[in-house]
C-alpha atoms as a PDB file:
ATOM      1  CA  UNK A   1     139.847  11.589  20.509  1.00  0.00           C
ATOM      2  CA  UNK A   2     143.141  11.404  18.815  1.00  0.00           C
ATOM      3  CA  UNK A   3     145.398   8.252  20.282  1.00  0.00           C
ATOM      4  CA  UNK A   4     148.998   8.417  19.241  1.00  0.00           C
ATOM      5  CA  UNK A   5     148.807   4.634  19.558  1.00  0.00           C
ATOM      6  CA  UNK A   6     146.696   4.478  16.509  1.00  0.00           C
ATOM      7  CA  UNK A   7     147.280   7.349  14.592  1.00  0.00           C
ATOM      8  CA  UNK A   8     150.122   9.066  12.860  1.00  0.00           C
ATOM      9  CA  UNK A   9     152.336  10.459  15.517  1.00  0.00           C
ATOM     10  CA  UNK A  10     151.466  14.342  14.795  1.00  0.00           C
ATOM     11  CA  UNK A  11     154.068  16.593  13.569  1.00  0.00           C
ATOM     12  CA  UNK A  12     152.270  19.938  14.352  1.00  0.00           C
ATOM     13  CA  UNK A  13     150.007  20.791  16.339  1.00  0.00           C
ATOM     14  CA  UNK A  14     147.236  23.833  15.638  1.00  0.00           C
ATOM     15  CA  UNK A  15     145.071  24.818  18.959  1.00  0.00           C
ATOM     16  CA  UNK A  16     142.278  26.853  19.250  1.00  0.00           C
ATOM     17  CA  UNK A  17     142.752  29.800  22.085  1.00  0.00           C
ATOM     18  CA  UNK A  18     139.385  30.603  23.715  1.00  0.00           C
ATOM     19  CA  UNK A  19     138.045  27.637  25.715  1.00  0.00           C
ATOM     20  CA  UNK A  20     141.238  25.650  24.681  1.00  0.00           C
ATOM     21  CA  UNK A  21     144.174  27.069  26.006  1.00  0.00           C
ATOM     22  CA  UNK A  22     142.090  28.929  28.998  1.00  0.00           C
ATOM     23  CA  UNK A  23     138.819  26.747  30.375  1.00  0.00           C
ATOM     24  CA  UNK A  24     135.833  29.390  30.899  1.00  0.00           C
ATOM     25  CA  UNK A  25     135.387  29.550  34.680  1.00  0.00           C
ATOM     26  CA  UNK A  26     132.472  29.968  37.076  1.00  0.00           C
ATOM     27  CA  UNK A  27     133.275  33.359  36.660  1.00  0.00           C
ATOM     28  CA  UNK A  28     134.015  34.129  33.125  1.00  0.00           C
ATOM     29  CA  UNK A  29     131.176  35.697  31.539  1.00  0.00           C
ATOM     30  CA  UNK A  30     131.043  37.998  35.043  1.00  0.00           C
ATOM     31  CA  UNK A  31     134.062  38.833  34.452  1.00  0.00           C
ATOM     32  CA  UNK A  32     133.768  39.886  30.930  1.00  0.00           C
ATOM     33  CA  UNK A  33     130.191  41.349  32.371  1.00  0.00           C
ATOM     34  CA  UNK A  34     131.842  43.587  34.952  1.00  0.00           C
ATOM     35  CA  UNK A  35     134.872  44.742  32.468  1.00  0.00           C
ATOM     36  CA  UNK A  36     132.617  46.150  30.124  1.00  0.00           C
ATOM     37  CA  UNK A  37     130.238  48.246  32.497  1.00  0.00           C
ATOM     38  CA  UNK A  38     131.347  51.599  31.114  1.00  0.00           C
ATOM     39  CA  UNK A  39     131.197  50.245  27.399  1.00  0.00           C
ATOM     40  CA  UNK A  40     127.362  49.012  26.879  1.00  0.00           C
ATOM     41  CA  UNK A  41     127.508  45.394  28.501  1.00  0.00           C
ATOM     42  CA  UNK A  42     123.624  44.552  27.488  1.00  0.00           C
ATOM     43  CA  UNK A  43     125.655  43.875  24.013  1.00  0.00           C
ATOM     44  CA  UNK A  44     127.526  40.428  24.828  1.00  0.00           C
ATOM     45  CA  UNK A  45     124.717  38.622  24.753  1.00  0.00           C
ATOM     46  CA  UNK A  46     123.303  40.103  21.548  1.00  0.00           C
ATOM     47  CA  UNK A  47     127.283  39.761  20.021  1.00  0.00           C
ATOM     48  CA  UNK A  48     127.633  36.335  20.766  1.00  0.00           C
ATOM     49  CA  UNK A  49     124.207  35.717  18.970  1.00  0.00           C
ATOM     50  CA  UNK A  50     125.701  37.466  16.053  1.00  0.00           C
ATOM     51  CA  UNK A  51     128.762  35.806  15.900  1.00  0.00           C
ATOM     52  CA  UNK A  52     126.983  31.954  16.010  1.00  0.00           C
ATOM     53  CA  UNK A  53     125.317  33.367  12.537  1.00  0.00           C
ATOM     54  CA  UNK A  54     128.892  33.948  10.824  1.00  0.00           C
ATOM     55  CA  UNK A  55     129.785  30.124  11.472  1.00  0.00           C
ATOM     56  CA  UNK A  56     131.655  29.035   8.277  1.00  0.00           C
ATOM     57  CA  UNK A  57     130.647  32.376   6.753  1.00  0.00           C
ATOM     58  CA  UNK A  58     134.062  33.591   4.202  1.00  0.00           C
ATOM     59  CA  UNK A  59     133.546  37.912   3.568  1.00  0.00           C
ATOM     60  CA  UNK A  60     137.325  37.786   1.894  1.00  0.00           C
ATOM     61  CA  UNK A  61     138.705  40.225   3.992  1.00  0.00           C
ATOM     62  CA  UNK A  62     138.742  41.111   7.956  1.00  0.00           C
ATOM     63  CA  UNK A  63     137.086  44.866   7.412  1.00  0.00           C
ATOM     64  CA  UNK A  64     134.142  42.861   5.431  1.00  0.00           C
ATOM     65  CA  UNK A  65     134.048  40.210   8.478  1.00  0.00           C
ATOM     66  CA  UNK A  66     133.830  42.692  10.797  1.00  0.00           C
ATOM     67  CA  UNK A  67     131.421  44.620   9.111  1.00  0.00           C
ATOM     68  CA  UNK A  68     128.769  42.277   8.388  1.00  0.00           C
ATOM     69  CA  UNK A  69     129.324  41.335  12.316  1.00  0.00           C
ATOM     70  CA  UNK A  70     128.396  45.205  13.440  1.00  0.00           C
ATOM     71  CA  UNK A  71     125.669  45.033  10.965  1.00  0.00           C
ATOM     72  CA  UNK A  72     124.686  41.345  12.364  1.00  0.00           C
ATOM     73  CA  UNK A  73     124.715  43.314  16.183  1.00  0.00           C
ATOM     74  CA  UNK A  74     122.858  46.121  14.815  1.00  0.00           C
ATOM     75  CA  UNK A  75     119.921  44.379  13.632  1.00  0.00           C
ATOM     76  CA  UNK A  76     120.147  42.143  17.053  1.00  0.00           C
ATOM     77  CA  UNK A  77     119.520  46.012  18.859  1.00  0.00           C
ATOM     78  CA  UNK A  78     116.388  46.556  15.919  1.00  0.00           C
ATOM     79  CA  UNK A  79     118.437  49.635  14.957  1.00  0.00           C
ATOM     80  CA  UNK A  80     118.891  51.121  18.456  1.00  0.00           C
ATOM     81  CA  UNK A  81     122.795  50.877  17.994  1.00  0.00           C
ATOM     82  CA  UNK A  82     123.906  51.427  14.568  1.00  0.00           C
ATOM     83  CA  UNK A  83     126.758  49.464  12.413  1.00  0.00           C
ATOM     84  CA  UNK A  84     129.133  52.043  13.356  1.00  0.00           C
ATOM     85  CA  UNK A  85     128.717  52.084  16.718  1.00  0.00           C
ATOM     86  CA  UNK A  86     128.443  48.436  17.032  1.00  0.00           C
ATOM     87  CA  UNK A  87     131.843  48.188  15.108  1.00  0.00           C
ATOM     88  CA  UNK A  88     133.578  50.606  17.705  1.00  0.00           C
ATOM     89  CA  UNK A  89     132.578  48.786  20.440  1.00  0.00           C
ATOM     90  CA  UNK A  90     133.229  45.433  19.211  1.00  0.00           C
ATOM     91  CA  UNK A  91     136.934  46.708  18.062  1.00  0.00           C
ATOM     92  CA  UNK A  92     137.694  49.443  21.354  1.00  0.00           C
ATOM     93  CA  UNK A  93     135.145  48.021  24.017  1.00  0.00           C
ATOM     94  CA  UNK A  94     135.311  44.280  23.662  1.00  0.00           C
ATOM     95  CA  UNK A  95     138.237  44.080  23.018  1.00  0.00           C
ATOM     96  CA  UNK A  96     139.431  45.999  26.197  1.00  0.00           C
ATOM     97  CA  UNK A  97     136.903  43.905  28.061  1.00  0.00           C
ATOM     98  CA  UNK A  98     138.676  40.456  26.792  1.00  0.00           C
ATOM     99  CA  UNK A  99     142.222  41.486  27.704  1.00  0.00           C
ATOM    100  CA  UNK A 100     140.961  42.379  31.312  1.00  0.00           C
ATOM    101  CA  UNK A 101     139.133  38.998  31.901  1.00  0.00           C
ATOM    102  CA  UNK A 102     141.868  36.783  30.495  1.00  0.00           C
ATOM    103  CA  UNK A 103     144.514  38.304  32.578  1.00  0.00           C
ATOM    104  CA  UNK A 104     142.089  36.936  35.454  1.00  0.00           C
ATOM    105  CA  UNK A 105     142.130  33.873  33.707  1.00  0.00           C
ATOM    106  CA  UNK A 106     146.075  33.679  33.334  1.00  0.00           C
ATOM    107  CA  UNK A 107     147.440  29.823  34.730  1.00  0.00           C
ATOM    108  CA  UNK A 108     144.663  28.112  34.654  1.00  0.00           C
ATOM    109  CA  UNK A 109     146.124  25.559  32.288  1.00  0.00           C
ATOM    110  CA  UNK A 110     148.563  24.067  34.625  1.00  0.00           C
ATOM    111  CA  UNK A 111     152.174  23.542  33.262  1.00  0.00           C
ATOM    112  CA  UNK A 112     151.124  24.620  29.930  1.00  0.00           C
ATOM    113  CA  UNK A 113     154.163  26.559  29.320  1.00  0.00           C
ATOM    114  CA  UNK A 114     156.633  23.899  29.958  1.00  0.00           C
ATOM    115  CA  UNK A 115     154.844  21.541  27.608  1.00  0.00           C
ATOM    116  CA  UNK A 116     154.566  24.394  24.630  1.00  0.00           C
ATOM    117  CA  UNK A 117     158.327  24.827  24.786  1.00  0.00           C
ATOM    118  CA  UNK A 118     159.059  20.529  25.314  1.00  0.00           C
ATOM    119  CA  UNK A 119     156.719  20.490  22.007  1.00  0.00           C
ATOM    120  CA  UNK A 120     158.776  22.839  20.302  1.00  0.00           C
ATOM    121  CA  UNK A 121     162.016  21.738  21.464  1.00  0.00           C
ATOM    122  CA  UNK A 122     161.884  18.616  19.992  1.00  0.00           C
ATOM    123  CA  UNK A 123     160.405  20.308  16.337  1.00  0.00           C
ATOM    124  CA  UNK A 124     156.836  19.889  16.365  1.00  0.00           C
ATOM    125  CA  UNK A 125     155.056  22.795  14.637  1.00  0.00           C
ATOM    126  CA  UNK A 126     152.651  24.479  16.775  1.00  0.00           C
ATOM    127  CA  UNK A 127     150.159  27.227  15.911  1.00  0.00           C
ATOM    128  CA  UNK A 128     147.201  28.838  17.581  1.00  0.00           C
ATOM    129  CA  UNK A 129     144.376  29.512  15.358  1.00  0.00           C
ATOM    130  CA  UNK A 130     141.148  31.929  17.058  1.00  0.00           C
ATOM    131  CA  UNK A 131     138.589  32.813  15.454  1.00  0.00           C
ATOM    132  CA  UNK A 132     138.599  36.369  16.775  1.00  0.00           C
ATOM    133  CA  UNK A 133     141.941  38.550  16.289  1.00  0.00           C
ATOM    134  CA  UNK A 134     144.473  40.019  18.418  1.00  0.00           C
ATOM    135  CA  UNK A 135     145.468  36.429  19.271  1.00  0.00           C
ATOM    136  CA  UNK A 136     149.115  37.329  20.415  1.00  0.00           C
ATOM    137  CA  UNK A 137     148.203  39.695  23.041  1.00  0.00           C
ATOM    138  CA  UNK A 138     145.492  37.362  24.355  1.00  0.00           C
ATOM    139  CA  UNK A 139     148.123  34.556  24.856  1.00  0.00           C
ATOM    140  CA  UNK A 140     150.268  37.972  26.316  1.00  0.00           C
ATOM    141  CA  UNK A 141     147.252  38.598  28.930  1.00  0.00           C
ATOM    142  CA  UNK A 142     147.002  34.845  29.883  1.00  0.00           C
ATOM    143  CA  UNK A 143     150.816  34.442  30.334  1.00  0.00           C
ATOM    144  CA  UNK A 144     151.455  31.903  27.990  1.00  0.00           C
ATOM    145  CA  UNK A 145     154.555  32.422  26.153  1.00  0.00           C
ATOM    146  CA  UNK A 146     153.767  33.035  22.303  1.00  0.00           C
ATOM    147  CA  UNK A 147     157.795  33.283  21.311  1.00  0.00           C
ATOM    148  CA  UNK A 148     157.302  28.966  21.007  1.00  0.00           C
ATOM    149  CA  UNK A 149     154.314  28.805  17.992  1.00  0.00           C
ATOM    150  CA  UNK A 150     155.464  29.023  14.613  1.00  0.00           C
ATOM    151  CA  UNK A 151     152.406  30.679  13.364  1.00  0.00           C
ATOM    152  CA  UNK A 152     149.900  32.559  15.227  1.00  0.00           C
ATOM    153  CA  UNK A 153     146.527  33.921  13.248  1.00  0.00           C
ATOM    154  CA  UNK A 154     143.149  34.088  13.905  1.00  0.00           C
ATOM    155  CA  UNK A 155     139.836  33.124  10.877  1.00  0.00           C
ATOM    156  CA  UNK A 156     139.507  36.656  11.623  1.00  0.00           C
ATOM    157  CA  UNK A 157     142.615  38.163   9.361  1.00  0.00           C
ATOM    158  CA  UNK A 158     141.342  35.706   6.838  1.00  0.00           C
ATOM    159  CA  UNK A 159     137.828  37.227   6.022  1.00  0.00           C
ATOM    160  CA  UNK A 160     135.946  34.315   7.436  1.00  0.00           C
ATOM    161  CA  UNK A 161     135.088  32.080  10.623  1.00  0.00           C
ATOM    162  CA  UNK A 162     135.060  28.718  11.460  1.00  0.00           C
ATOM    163  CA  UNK A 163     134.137  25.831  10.376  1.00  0.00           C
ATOM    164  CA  UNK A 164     135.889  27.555   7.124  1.00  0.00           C
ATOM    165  CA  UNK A 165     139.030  25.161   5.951  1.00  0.00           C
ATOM    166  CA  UNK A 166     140.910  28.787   4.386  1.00  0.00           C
ATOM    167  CA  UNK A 167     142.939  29.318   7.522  1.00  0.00           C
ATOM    168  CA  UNK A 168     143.666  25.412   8.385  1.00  0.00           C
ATOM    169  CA  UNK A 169     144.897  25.271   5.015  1.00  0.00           C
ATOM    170  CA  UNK A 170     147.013  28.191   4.383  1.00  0.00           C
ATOM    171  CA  UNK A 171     148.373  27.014   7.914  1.00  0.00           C
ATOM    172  CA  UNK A 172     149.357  23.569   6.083  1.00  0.00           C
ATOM    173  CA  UNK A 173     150.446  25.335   2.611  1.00  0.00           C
ATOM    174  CA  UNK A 174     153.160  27.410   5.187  1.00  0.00           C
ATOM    175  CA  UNK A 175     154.182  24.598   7.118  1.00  0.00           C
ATOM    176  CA  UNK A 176     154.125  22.056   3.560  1.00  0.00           C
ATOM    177  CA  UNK A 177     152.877  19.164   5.652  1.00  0.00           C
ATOM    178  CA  UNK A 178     149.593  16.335   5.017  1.00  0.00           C
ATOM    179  CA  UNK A 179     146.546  17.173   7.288  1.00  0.00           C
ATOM    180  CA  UNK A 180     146.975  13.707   8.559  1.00  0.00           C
ATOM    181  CA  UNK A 181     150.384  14.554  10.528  1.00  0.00           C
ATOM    182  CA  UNK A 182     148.466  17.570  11.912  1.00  0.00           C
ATOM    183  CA  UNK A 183     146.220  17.893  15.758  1.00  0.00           C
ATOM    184  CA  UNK A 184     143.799  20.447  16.187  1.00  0.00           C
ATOM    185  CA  UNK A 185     142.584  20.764  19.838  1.00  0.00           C
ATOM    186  CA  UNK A 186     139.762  22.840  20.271  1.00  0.00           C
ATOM    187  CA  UNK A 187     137.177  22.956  22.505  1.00  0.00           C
ATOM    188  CA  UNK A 188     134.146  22.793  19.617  1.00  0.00           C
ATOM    189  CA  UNK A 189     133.143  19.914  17.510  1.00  0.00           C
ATOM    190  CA  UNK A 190     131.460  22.316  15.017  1.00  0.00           C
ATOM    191  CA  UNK A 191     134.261  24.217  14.697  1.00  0.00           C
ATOM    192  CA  UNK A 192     137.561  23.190  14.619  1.00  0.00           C
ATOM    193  CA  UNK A 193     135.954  19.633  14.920  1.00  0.00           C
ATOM    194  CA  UNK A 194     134.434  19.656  11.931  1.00  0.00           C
ATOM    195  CA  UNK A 195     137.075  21.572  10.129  1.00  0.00           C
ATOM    196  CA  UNK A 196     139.272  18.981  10.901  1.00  0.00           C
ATOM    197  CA  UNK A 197     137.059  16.561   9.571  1.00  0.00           C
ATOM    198  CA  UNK A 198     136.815  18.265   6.379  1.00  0.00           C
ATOM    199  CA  UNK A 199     141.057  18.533   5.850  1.00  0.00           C
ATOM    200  CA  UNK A 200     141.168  15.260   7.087  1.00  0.00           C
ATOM    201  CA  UNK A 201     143.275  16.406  10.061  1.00  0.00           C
ATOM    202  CA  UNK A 202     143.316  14.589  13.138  1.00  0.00           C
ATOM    203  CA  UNK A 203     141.621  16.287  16.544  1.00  0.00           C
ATOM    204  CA  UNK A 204     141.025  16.542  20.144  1.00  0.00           C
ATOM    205  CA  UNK A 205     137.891  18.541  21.524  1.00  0.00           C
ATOM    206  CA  UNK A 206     139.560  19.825  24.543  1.00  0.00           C
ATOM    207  CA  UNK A 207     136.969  20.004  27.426  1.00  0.00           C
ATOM    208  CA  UNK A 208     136.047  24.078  27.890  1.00  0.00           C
ATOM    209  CA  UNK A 209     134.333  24.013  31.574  1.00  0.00           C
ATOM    210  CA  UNK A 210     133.657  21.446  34.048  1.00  0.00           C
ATOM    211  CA  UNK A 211     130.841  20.335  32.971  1.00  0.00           C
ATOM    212  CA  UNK A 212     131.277  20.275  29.215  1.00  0.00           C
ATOM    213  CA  UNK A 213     131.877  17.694  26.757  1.00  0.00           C
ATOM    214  CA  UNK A 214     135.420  16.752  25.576  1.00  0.00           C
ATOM    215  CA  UNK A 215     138.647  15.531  26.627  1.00  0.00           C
ATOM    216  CA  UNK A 216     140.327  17.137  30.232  1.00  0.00           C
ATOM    217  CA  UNK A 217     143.154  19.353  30.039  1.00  0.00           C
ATOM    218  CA  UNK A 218     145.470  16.841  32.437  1.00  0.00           C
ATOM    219  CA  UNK A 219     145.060  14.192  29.733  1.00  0.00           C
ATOM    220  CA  UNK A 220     145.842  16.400  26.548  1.00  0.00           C
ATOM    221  CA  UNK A 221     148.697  17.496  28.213  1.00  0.00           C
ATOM    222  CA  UNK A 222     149.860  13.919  28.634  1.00  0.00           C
ATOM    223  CA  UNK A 223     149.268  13.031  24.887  1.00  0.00           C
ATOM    224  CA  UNK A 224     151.201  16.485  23.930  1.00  0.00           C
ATOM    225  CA  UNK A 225     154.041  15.245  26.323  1.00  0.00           C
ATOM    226  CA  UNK A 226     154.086  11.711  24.490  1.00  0.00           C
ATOM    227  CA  UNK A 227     153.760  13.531  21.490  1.00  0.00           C
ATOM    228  CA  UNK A 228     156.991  15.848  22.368  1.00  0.00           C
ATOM    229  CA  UNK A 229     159.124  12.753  23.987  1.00  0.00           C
ATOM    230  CA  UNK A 230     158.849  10.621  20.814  1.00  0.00           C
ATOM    231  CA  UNK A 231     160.028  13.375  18.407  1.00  0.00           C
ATOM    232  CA  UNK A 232     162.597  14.104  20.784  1.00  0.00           C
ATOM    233  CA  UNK A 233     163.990  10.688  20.668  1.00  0.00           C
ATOM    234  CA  UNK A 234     164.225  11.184  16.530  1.00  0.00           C
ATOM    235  CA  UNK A 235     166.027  14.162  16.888  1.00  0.00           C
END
């Protein structure tokens, strides 16, 4: 766990959206279940399986990502959906499905607002980084205010999926800072975890249900609150 006591004081921070910024609830994958009734729900579990064999995977370009994924799904179905209509649903189905659940889901990281905007008052860079795209009108469903990040992109836009360093590092190239001044909070340790590690960034696994592992949300929002205070005092 990052400790501002011991560390750099960070001067950005990058967080990961799903499981990070929203925890996944008792009733989360119901939610999604329900949502997607009319749109071939027997698919999640067969689309999360595909997705967990893209980890680090880098196609170049989002139209090859998301192509290998519907062929990925498609193979997961032995050929009883094909690539084209797995890439429909995932892009027109899914999608809808998502927006519906996190609108449920919408609060459920207490105060989060207030301590986005005290982090960007006093100049810390913030940016959310998903792996999956339309990332501003995910933070739009869960009512968290995306007017205060500085950059907002998903691996997704970049051809490839995390672990992959591309996106962490054309984040840093935009912002021109040292991985060292940057936190990543994320809810995965072979993910963003180990993408900081690579970098050499530093990072928080942000604790994604009740019973998961990482840090709870009450005390990363205290550390993002120290964080904000002692930048605010430099100002």
């Amino acid at each position: 766990m990052a400790n501002i006591a011991d560390k750099p004081v960070p001067r950005a921070v990058i967080f990961d959206l799903d499981g990070t910024l929203y925890p996944f609830t008792r009733f989360y994958k119901a939610r999604f279940f329900f949502h997607l009734l009319s749109h071939s729900p027997l698919l999640l579990p067969a689309a999360v399986k595909a997705r967990q064999t893209l980890l680090g995977a880098d196609f170049g370009t989002k139209d090859a990502l998301i192509n290998a994924f519907a062929q990925k799904l498609s193979a997961l179905t032995k050929g009883k959906k094909s690539p084209d209509f797995c890439r429909r649903w995932y892009l027109e189905g899914y999608y809808g499905a998502f927006f519906k659940t996190l609108r449920a889901l919408a609060g459920t990281r207490k105060g989060i607002n207030e301590t986005l905007a005290k982090l960007s008052g006093a100049g810390v860079k913030l940016a959310v980084l998903s792996d999956l795209g339309c990332v501003r009108e995910r933070l739009d469903a869960l009512k968290i205010d995306s007017s205060v990040f500085d950059t907002i992109k998903s691996a997704e836009e970049f051809g490839c999926q995390k672990p992959s360093t591309k996106p962490f590092r054309a984040i840093l190239s935009e912002w021109n800072l040292k991985a060292a001044d940057v936190l990543i909070i994320g809810d995965r340790t072979d993910t963003d975890g180990a993408a900081a590690a690579e970098i050499g960034a530093q990072f928080i696994q942000a604790k994604c249900s009740k019973n998961a592992d990482g840090v709870d949300w009450n005390e990363i929002d205290k550390q993002l609150n120290e964080i904000a205070t002692h930048w605010a005092a430099k100002c």
